[in-house]
C-alpha atoms as a PDB file:
ATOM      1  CA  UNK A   1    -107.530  52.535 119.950  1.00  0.00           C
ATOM      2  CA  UNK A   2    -109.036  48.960 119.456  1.00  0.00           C
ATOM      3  CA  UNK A   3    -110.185  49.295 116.243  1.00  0.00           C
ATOM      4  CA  UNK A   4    -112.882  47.009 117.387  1.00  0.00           C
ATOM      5  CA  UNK A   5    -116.255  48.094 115.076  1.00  0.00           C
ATOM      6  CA  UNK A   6    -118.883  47.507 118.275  1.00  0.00           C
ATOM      7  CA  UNK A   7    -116.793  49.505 120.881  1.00  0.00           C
ATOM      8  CA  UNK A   8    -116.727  53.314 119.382  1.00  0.00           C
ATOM      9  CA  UNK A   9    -113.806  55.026 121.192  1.00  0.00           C
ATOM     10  CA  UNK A  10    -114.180  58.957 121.677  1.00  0.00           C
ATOM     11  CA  UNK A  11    -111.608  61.315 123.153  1.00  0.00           C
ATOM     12  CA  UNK A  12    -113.213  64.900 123.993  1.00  0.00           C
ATOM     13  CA  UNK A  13    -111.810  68.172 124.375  1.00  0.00           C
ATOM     14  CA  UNK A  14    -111.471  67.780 128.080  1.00  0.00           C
ATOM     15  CA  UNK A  15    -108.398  64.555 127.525  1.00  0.00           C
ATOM     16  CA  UNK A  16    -111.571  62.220 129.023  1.00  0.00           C
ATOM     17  CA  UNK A  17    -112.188  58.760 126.894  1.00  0.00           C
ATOM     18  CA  UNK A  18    -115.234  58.142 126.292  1.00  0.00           C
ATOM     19  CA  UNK A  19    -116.101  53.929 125.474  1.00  0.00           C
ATOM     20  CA  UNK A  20    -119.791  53.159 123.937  1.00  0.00           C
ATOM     21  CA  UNK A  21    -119.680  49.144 123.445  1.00  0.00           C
ATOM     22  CA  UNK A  22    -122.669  48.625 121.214  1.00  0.00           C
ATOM     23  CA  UNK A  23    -123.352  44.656 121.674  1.00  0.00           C
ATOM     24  CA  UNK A  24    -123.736  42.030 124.548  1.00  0.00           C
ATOM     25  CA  UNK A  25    -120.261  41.305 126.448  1.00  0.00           C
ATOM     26  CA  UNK A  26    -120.536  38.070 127.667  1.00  0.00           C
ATOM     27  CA  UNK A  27    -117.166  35.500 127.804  1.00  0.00           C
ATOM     28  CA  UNK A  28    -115.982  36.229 124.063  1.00  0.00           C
ATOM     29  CA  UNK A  29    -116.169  39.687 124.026  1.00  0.00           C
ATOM     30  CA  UNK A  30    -114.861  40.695 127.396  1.00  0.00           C
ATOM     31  CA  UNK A  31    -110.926  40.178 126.139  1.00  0.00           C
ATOM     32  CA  UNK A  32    -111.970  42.985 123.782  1.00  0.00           C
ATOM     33  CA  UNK A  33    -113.260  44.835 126.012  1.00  0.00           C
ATOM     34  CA  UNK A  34    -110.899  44.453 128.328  1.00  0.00           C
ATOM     35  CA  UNK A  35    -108.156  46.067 125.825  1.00  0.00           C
ATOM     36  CA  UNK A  36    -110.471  48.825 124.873  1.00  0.00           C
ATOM     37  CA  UNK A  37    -110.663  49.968 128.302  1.00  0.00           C
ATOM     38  CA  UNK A  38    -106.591  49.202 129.400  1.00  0.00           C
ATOM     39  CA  UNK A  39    -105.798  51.381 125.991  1.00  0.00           C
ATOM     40  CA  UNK A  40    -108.194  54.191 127.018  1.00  0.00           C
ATOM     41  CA  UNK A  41    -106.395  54.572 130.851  1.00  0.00           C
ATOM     42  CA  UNK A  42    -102.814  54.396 128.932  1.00  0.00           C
ATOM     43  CA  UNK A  43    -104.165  57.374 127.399  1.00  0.00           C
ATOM     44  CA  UNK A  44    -102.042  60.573 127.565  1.00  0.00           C
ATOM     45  CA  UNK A  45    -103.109  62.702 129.693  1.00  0.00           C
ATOM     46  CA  UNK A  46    -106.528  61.581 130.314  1.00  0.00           C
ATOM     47  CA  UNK A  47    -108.737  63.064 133.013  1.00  0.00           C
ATOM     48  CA  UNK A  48    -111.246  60.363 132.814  1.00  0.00           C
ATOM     49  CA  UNK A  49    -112.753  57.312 131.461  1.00  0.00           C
ATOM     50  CA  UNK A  50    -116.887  56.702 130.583  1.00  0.00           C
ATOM     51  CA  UNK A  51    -117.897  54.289 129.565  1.00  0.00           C
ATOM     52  CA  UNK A  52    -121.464  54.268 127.153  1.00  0.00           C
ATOM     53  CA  UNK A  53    -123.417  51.415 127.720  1.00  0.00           C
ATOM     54  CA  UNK A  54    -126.505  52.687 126.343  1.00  0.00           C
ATOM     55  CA  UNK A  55    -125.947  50.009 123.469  1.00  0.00           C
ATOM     56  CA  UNK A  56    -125.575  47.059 125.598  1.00  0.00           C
ATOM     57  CA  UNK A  57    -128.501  44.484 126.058  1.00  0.00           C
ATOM     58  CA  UNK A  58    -126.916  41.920 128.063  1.00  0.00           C
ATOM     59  CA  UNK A  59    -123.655  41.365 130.454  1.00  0.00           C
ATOM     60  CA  UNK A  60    -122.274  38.397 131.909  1.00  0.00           C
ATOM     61  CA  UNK A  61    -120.298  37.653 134.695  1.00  0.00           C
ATOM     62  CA  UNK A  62    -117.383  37.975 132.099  1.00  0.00           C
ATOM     63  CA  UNK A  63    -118.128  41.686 131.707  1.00  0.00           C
ATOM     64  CA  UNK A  64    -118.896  42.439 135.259  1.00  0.00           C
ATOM     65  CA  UNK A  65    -115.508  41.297 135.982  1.00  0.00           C
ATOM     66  CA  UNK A  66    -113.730  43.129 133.551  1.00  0.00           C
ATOM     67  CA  UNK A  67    -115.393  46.136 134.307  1.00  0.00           C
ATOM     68  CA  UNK A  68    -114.258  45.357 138.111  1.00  0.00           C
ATOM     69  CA  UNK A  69    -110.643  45.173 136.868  1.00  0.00           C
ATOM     70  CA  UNK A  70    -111.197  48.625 135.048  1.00  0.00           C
ATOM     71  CA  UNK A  71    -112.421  49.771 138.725  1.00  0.00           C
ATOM     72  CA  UNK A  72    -108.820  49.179 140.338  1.00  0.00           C
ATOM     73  CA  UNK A  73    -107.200  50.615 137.269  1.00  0.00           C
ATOM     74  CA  UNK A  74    -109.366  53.556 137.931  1.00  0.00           C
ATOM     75  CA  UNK A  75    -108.354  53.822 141.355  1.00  0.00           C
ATOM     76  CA  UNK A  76    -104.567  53.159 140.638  1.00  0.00           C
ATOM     77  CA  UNK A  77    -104.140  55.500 138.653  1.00  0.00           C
ATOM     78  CA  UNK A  78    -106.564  58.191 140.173  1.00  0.00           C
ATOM     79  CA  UNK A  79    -108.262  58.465 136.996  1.00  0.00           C
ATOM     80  CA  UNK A  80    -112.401  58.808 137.903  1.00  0.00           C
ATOM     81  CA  UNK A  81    -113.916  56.000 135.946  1.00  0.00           C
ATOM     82  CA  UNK A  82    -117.535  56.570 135.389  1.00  0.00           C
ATOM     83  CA  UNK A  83    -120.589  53.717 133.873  1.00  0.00           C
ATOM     84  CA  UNK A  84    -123.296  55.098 131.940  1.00  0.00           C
ATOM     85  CA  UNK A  85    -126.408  54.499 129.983  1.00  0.00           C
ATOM     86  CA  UNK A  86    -127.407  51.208 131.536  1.00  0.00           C
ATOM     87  CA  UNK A  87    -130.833  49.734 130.769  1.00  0.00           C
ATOM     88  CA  UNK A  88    -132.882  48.083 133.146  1.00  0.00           C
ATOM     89  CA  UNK A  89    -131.341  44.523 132.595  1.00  0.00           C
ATOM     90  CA  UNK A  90    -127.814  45.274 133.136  1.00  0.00           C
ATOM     91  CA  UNK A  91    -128.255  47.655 135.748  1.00  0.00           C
ATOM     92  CA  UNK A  92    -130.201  44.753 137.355  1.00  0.00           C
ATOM     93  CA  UNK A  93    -127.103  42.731 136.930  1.00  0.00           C
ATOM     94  CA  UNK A  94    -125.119  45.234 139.036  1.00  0.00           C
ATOM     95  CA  UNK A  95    -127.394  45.686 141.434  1.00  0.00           C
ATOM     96  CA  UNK A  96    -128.106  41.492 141.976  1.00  0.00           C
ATOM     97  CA  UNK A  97    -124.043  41.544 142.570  1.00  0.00           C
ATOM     98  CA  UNK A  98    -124.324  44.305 144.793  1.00  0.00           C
ATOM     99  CA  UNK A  99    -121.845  46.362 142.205  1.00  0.00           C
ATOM    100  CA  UNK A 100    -123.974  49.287 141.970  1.00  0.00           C
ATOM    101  CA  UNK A 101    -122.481  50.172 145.519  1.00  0.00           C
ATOM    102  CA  UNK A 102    -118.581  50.605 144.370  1.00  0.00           C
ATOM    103  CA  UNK A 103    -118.676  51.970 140.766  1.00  0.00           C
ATOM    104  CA  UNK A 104    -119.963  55.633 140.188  1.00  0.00           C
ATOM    105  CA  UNK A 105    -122.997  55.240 138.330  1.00  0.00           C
ATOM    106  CA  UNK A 106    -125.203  57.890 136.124  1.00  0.00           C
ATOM    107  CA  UNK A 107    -128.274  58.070 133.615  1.00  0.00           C
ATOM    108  CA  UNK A 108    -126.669  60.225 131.029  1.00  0.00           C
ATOM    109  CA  UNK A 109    -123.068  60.391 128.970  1.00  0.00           C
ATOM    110  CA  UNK A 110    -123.641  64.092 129.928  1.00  0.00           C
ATOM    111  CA  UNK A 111    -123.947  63.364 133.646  1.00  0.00           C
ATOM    112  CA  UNK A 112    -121.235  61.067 133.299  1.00  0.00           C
ATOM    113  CA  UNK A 113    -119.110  63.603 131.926  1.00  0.00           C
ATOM    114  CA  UNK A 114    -119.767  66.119 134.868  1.00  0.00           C
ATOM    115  CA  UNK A 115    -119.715  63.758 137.755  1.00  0.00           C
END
């Protein structure tokens, strides 16, 4: 997909794409990120998009709002988007932006993946 070494892209069985970003996206990673997420909804056939962010210390306002874009994508194209794996300083993030409250949020990839 990206071919970008910190975002691991997984397709599974059931067509969903799976994202796991494994750094902080602030301002010059977002772009990246960004792509990583508009290639996984151009995805044939897929049923849904997680994304992992078990390996993320730290988001900006950068992220946030690419992850907001990725929201409307989501809805678009009626392709569930789900956000996993957040510690306690992003999710804190979300939840000081009142985000929490629009995006489908779980613990677990495997949650994620049944939701």
């Amino acid at each position: 997909m990206t071919g970008e070494e910190w975002i691991s892209v997984e397709q599974t069985g059931d067509n969903a794409v799976v994202l796991a970003p494994s750094a902080d996206i602030d301002m010059s990673r977002s772009p990246e990120f960004r792509a990583a997420i508009q290639e996984a909804f151009r995805t044939r056939g897929v049923t849904r998009v997680v994304i992992d962010l078990d390996g993320v210390g730290y988001m900006d306002s950068s992220g946030l709002a690419t992850l907001v874009e990725a929201m409307r994508t989501s809805k678009s194209q009626s392709t569930p988007m789900v956000l996993c794996g957040m510690n306690e300083r992003v999710r804190a993030i979300f939840e000081i932006a009142r985000l929490h409250q629009f995006f489908t949020i779980t613990d677990t990839r495997d949650a994620a993946m049944s939701t």
